[in-house]
PDB file of N, CA and C in Angstrom:
ATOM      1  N   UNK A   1      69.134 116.776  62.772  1.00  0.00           N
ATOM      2  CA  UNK A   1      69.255 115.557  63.538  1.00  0.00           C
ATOM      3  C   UNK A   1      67.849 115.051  63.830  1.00  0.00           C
ATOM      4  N   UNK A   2      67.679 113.719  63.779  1.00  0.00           N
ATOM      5  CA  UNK A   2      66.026 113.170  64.407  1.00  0.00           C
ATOM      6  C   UNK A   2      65.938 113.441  65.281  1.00  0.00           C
ATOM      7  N   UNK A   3      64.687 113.238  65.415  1.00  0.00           N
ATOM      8  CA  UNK A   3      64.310 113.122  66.898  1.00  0.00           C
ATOM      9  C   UNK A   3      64.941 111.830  67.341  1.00  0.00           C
ATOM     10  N   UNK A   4      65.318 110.106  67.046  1.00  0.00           N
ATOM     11  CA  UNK A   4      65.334 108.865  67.825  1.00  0.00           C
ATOM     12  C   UNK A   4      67.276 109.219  68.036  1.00  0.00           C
ATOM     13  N   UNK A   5      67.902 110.218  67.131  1.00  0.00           N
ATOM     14  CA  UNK A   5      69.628 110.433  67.771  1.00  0.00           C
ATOM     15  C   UNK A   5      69.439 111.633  68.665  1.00  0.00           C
ATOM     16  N   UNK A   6      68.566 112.196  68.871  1.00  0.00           N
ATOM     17  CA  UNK A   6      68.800 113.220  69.760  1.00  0.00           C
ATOM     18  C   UNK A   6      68.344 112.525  71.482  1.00  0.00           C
ATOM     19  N   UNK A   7      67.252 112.043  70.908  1.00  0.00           N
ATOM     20  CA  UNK A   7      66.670 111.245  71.774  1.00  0.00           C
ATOM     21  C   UNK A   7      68.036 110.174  73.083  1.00  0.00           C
ATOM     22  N   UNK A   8      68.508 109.316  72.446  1.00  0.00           N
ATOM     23  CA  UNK A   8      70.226 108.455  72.015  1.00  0.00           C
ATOM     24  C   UNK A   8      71.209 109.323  73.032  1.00  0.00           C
ATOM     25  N   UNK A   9      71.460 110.576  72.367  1.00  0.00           N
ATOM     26  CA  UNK A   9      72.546 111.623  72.882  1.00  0.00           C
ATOM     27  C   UNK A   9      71.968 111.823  74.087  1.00  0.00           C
ATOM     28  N   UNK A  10      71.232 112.354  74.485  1.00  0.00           N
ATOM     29  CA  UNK A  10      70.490 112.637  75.823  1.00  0.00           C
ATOM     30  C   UNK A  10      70.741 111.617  76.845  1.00  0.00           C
ATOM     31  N   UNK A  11      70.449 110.374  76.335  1.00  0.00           N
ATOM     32  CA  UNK A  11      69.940 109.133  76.936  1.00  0.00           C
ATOM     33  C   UNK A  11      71.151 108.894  77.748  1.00  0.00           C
ATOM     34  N   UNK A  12      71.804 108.372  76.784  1.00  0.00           N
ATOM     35  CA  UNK A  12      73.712 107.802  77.386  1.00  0.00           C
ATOM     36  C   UNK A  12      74.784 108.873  76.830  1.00  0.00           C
ATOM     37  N   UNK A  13      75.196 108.499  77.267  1.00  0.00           N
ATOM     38  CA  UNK A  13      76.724 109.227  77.743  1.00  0.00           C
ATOM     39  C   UNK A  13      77.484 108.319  76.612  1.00  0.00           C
ATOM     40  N   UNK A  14      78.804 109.192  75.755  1.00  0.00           N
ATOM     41  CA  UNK A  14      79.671 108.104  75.221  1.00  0.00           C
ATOM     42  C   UNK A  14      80.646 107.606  76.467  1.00  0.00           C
ATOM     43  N   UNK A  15      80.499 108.369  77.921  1.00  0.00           N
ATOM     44  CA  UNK A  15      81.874 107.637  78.610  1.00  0.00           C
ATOM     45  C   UNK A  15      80.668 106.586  79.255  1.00  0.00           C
ATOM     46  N   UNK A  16      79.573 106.542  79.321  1.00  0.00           N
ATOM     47  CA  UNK A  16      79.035 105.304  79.983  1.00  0.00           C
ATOM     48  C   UNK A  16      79.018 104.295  79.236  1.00  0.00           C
ATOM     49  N   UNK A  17      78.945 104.371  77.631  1.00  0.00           N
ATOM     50  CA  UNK A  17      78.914 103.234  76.808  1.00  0.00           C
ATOM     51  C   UNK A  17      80.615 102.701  76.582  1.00  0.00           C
ATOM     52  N   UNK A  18      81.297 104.196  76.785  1.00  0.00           N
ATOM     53  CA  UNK A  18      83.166 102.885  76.972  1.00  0.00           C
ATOM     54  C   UNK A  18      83.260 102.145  78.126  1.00  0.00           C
ATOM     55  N   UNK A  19      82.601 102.574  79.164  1.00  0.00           N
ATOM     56  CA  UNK A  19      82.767 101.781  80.378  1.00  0.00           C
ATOM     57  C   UNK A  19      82.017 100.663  80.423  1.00  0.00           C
ATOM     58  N   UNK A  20      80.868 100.489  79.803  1.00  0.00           N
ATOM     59  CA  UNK A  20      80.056  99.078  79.938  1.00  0.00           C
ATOM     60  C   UNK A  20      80.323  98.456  78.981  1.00  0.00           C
ATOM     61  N   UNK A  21      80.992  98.980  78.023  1.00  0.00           N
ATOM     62  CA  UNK A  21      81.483  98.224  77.061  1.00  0.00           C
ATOM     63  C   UNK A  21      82.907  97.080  77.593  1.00  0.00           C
ATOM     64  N   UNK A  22      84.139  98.047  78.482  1.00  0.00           N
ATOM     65  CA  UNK A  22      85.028  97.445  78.870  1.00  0.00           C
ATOM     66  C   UNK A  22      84.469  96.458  80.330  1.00  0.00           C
ATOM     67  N   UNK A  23      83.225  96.900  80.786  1.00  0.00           N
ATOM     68  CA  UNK A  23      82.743  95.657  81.750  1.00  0.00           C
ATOM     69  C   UNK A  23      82.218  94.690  81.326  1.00  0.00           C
ATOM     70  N   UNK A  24      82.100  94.543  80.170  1.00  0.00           N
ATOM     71  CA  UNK A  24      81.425  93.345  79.229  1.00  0.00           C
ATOM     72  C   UNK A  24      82.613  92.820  78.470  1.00  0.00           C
ATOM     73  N   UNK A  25      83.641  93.324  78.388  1.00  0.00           N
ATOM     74  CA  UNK A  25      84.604  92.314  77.524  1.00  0.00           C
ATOM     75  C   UNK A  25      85.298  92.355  78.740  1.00  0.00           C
ATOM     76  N   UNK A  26      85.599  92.655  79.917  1.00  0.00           N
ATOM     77  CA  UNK A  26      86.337  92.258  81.453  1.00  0.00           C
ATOM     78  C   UNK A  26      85.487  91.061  82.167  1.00  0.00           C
ATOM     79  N   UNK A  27      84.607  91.223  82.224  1.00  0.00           N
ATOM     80  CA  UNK A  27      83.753  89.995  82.497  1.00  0.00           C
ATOM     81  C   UNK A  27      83.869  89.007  81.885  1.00  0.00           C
ATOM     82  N   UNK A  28      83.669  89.212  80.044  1.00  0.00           N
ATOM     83  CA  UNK A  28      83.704  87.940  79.525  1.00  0.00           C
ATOM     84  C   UNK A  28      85.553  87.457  79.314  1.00  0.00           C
ATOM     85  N   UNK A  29      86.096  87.849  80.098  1.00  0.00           N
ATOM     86  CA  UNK A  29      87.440  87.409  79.379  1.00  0.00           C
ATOM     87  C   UNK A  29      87.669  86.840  81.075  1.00  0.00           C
ATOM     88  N   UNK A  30      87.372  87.411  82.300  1.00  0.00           N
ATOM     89  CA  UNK A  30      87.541  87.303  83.494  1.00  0.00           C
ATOM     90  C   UNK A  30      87.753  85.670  84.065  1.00  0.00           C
ATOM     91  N   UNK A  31      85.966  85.012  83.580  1.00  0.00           N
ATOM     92  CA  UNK A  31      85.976  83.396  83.800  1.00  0.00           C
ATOM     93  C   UNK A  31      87.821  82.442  83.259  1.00  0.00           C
ATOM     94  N   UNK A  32      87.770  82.994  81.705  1.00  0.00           N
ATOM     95  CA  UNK A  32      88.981  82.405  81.209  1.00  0.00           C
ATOM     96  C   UNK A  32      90.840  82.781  82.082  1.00  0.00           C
ATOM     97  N   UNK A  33      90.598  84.020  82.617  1.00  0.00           N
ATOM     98  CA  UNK A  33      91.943  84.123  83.054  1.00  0.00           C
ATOM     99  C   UNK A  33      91.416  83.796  84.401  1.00  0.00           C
ATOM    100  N   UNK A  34      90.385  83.413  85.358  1.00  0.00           N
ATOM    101  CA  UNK A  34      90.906  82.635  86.261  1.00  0.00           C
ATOM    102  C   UNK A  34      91.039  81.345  86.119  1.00  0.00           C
ATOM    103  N   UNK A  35      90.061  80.287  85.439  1.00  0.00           N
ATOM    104  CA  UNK A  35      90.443  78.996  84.835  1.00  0.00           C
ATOM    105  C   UNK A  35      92.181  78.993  84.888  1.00  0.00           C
ATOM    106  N   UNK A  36      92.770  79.546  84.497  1.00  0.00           N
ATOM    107  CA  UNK A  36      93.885  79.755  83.768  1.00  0.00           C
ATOM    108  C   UNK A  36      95.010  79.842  84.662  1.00  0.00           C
ATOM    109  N   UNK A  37      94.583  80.797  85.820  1.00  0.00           N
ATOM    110  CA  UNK A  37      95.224  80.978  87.102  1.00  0.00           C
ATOM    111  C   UNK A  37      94.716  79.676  88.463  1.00  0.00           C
ATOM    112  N   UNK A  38      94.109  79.665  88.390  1.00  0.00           N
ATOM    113  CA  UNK A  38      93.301  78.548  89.239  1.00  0.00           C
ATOM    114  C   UNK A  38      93.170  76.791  88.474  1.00  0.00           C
ATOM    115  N   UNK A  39      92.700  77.003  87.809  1.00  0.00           N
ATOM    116  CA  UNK A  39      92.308  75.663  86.961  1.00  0.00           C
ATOM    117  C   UNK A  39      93.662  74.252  86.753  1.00  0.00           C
ATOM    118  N   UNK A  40      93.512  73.157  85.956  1.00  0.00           N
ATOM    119  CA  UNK A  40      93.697  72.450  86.187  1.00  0.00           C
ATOM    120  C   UNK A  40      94.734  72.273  85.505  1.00  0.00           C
ATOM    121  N   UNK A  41      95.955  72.164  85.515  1.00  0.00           N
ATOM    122  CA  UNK A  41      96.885  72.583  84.272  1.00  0.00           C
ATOM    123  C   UNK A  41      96.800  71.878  83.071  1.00  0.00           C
ATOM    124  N   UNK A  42      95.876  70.866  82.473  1.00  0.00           N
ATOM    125  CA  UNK A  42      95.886  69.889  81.283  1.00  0.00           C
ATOM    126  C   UNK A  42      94.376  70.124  81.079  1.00  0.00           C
ATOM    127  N   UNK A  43      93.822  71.070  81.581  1.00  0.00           N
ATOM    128  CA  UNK A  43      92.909  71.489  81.501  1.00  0.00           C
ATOM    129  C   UNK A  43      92.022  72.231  80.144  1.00  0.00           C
ATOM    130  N   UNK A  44      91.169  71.957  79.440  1.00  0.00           N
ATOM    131  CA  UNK A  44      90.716  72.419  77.937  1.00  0.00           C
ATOM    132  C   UNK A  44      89.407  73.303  78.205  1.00  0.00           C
ATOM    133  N   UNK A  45      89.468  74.486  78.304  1.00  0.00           N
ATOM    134  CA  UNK A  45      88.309  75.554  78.770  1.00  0.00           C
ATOM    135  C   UNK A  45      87.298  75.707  77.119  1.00  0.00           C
ATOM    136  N   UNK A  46      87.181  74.939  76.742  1.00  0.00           N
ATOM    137  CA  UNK A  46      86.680  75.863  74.944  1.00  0.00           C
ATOM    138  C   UNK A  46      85.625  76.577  75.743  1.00  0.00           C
ATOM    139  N   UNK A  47      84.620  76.301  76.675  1.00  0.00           N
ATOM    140  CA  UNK A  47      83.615  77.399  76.483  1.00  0.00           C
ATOM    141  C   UNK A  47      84.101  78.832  76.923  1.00  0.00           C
ATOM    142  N   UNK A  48      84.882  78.777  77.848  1.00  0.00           N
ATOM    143  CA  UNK A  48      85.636  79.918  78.143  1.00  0.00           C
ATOM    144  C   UNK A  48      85.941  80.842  77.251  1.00  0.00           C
ATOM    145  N   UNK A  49      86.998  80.280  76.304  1.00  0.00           N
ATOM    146  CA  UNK A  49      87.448  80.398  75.472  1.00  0.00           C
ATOM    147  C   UNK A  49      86.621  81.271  74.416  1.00  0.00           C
ATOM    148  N   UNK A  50      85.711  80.618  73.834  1.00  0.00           N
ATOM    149  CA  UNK A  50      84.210  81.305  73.041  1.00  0.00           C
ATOM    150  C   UNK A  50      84.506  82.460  73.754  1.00  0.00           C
ATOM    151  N   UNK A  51      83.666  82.009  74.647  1.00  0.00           N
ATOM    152  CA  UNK A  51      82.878  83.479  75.330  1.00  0.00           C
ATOM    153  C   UNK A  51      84.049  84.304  75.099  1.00  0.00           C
ATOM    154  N   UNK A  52      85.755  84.315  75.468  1.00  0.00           N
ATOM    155  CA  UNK A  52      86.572  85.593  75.368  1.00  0.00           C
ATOM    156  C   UNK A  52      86.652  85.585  73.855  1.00  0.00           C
ATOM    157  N   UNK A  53      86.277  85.132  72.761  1.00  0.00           N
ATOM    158  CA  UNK A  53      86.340  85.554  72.041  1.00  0.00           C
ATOM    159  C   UNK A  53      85.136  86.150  71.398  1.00  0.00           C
ATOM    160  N   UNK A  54      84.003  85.766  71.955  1.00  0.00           N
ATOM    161  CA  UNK A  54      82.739  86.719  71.412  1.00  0.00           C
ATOM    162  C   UNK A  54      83.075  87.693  72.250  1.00  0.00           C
ATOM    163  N   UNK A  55      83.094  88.387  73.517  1.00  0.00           N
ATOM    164  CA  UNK A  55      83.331  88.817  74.159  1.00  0.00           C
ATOM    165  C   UNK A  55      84.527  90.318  73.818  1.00  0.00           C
ATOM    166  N   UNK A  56      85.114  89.691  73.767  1.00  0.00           N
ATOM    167  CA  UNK A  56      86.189  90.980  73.206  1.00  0.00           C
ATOM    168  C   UNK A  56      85.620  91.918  72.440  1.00  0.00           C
ATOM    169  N   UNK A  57      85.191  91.472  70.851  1.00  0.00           N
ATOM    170  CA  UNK A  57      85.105  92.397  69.812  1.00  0.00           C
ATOM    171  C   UNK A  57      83.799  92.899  70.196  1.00  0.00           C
ATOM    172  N   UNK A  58      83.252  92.206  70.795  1.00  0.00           N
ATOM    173  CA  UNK A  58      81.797  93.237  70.906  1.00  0.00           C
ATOM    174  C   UNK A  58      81.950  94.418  72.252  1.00  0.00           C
ATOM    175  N   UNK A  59      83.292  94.319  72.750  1.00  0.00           N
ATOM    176  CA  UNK A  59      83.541  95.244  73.692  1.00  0.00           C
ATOM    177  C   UNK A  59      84.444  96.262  73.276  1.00  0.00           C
ATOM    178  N   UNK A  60      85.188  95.823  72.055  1.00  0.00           N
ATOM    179  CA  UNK A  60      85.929  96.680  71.018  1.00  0.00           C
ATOM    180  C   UNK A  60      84.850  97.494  70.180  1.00  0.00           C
ATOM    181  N   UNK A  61      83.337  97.043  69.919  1.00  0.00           N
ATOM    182  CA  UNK A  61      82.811  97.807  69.074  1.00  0.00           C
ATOM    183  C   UNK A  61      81.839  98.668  70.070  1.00  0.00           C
ATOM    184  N   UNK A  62      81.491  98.355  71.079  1.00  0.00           N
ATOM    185  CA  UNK A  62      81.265  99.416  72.445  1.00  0.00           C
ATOM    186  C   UNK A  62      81.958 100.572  72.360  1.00  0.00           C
ATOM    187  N   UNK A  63      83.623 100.387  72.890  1.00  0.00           N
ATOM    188  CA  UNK A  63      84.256 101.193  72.834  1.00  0.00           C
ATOM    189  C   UNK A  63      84.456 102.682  71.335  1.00  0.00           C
ATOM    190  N   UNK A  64      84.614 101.769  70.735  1.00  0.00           N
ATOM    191  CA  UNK A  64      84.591 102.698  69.383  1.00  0.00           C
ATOM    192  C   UNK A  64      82.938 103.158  69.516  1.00  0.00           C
ATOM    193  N   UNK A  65      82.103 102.503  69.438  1.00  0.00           N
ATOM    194  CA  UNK A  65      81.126 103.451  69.415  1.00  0.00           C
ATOM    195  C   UNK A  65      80.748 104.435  70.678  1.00  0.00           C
ATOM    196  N   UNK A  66      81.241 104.042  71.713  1.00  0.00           N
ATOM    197  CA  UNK A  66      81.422 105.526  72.658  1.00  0.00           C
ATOM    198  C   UNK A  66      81.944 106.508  72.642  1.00  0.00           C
ATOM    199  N   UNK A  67      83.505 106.131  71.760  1.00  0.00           N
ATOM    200  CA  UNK A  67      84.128 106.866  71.429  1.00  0.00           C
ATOM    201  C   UNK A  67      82.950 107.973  70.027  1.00  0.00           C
ATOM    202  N   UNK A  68      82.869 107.780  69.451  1.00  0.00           N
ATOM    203  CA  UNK A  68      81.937 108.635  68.328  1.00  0.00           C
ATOM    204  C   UNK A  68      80.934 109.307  68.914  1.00  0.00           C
ATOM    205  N   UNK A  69      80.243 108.315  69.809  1.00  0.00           N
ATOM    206  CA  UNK A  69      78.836 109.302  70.467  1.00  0.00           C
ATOM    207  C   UNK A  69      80.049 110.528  71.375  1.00  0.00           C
ATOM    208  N   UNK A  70      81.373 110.288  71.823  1.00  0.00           N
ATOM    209  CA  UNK A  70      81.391 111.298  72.635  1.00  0.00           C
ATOM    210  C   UNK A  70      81.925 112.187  71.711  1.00  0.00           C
ATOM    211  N   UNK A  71      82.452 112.100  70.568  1.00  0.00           N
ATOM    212  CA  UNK A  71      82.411 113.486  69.699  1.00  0.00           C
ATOM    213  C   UNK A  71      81.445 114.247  69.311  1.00  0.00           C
ATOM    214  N   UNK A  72      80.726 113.527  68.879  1.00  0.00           N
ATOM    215  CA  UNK A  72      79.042 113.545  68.353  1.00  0.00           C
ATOM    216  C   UNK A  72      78.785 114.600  69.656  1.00  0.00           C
ATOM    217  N   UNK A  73      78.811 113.993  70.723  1.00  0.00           N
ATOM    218  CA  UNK A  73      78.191 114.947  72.006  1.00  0.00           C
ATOM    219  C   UNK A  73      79.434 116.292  71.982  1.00  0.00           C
ATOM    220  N   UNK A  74      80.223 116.065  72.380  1.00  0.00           N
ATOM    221  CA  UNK A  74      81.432 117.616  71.948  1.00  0.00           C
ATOM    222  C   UNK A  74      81.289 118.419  70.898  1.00  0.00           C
ATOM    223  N   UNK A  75      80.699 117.687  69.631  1.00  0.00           N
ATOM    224  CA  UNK A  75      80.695 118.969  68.192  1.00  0.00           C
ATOM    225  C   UNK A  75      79.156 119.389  68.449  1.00  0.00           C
ATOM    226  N   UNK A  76      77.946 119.062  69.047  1.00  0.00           N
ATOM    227  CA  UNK A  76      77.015 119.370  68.859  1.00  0.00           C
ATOM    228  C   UNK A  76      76.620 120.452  70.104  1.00  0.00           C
ATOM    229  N   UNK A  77      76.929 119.645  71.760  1.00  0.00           N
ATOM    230  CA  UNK A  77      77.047 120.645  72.614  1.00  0.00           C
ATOM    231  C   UNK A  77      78.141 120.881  73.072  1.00  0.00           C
ATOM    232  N   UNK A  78      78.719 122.188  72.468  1.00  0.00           N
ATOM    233  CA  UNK A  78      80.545 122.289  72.551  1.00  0.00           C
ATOM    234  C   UNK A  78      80.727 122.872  74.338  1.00  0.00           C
ATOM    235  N   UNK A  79      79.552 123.529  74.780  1.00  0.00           N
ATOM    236  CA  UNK A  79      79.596 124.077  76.265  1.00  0.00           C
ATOM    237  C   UNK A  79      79.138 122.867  77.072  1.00  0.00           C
ATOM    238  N   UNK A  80      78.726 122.017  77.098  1.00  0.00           N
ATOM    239  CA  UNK A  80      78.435 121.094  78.294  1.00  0.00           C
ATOM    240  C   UNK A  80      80.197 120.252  78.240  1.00  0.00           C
TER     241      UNK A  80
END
């Protein structure tokens, strides 16, 4: 293993990168479902909108990649 993934593993946690991952696609989806609940009923949000859709997948690819660092961390230190 390098030194810059060992370095990585040490650094973060895979459960801190699923969790900031799901606070970054909860946030960005958050603005749109209150618009939605609150807002104006003939109401057209596109920027909202964007954002939950950039928003999501880059919180879907958070997740999956926390998910891997936390195997990565289980097969390498099987006692912590």
């Amino acid at each position: 293993m390098s030194y810059l993934e060992e370095t990585l593993l040490r650094r973060k946690s895979g459960l801190s990168i699923m969790v900031w991952s799901l606070v970054i696609g909860f946030a960005g989806v958050l603005p749109l479902l209150l618009y939605m609940a609150l807002g104006p009923a003939d109401g057209n949000p596109i920027g909202l909108g964007l954002l939950a859709v950039v928003a999501v997948p880059v919180a879907g690819v958070g997740v999956v990649v926390g998910l891997i660092v936390t195997l990565v961390q289980k097969f390498v230190r099987p006692g912590e």
